[in-house]
C-alpha atoms as a PDB file:
ATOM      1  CA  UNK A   1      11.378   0.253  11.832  1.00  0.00           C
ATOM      2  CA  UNK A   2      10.347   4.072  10.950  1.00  0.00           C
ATOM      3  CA  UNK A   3       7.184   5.659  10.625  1.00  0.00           C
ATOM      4  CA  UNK A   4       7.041   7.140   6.643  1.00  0.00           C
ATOM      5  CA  UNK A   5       4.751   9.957   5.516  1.00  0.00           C
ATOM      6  CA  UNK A   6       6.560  10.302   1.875  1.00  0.00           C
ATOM      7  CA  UNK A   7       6.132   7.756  -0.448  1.00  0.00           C
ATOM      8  CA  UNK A   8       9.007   5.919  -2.019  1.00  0.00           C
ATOM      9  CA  UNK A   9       6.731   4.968  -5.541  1.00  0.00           C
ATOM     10  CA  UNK A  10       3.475   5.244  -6.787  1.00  0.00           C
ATOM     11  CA  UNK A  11       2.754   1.804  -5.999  1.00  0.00           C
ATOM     12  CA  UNK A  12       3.849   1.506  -2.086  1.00  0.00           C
ATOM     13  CA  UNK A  13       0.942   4.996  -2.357  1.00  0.00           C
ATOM     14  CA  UNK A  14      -1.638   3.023  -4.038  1.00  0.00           C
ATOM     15  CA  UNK A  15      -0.818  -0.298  -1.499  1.00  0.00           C
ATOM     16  CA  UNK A  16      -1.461   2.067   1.263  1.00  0.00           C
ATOM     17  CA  UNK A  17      -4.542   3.896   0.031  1.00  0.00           C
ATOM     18  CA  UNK A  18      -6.120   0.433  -0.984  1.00  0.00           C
ATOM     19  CA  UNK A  19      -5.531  -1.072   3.219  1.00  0.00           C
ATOM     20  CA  UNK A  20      -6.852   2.452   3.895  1.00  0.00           C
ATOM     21  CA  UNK A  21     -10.245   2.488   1.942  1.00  0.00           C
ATOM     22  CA  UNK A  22     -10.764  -1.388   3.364  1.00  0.00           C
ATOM     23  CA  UNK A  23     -10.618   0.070   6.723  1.00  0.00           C
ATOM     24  CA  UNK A  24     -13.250   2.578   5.732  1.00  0.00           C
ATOM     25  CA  UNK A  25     -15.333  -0.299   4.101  1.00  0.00           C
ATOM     26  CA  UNK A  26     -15.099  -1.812   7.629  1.00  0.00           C
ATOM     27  CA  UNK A  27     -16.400   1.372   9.332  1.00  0.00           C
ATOM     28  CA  UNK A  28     -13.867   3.106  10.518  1.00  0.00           C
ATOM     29  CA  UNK A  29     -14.462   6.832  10.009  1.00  0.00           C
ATOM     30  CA  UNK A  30     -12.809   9.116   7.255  1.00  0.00           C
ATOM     31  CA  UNK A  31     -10.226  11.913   8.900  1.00  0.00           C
ATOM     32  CA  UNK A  32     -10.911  14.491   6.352  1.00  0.00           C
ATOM     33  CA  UNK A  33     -14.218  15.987   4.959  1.00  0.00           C
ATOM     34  CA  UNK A  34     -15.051  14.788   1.489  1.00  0.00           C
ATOM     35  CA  UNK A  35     -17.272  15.706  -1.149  1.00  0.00           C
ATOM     36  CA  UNK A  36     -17.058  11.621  -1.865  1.00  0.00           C
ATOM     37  CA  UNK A  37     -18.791   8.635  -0.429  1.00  0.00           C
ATOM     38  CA  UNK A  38     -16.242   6.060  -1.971  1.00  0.00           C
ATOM     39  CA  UNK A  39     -14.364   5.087   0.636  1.00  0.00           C
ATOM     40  CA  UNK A  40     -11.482   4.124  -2.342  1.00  0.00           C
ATOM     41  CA  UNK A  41     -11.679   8.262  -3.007  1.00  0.00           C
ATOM     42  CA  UNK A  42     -11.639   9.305   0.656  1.00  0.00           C
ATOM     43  CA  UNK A  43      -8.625   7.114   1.569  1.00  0.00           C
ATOM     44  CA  UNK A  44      -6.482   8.812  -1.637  1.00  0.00           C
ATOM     45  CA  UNK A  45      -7.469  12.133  -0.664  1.00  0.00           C
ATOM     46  CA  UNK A  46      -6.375  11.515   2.921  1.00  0.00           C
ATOM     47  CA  UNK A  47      -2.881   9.901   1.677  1.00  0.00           C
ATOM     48  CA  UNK A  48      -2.666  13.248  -0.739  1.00  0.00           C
ATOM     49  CA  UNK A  49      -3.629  15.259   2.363  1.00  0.00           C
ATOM     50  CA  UNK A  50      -0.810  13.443   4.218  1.00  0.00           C
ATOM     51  CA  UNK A  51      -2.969  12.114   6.960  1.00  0.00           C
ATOM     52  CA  UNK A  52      -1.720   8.518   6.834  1.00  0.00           C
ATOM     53  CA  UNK A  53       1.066   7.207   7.645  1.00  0.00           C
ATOM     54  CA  UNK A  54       3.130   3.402   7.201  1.00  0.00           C
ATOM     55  CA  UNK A  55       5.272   1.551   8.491  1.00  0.00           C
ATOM     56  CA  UNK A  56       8.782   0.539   6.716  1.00  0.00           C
ATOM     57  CA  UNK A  57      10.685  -1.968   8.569  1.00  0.00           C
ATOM     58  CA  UNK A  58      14.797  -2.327   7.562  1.00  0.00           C
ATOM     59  CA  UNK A  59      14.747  -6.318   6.504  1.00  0.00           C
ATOM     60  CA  UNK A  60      17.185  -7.028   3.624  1.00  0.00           C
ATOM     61  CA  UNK A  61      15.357  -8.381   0.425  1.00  0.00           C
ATOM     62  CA  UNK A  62      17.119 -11.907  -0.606  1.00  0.00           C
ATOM     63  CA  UNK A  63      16.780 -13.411  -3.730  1.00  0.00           C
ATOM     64  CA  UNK A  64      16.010 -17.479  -3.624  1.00  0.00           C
ATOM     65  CA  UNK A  65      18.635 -19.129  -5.152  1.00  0.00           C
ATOM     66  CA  UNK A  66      17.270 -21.192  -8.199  1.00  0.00           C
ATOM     67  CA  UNK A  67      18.815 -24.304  -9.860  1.00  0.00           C
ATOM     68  CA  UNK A  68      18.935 -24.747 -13.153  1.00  0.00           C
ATOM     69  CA  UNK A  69      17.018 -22.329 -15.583  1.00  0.00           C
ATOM     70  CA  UNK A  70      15.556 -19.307 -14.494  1.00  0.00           C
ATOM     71  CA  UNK A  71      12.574 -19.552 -16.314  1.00  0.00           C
ATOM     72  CA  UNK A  72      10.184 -22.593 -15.030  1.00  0.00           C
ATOM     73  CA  UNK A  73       9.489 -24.703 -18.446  1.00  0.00           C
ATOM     74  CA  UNK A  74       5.905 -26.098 -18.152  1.00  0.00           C
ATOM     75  CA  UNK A  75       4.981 -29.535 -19.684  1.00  0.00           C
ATOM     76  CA  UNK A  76       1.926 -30.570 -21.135  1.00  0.00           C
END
């Protein structure tokens, strides 16, 4: 498990900025000043301004193994 201050992708950035600004909804205060009362705003500026931080843990991804078609067919 490692602490992470660089993002990997866009979308780990936006995961991170989204569990950020529900904190804020839930009162907990903003670490930078911001011209902004959205707390969705506040929390991107403070990932942009590097003041958060996550949490990457080193589990392996593994795929399921499916039977049959990959696809699932739906019947009517």
């Amino acid at each position: 498990m490692t602490i992470e201050t660089k993002f990997d992708s866009n979308y780990r950035k936006v995961l991170v900025a989204a569990r950020r600004a529900r904190q804020l909804q839930n009162g907990s205060r903003a670490l930078i000043a911001s011209h902004s009362t959205k707390a969705c705003r506040i929390a991107q500026e403070e990932v942009d301004a590097g003041k958060i931080a996550y949490v990457k843990t080193e589990t392996e991804v593994h795929k399921p193994l499916v039977e049959g078609p990959a696809v699932p067919i739906l019947l009517s």
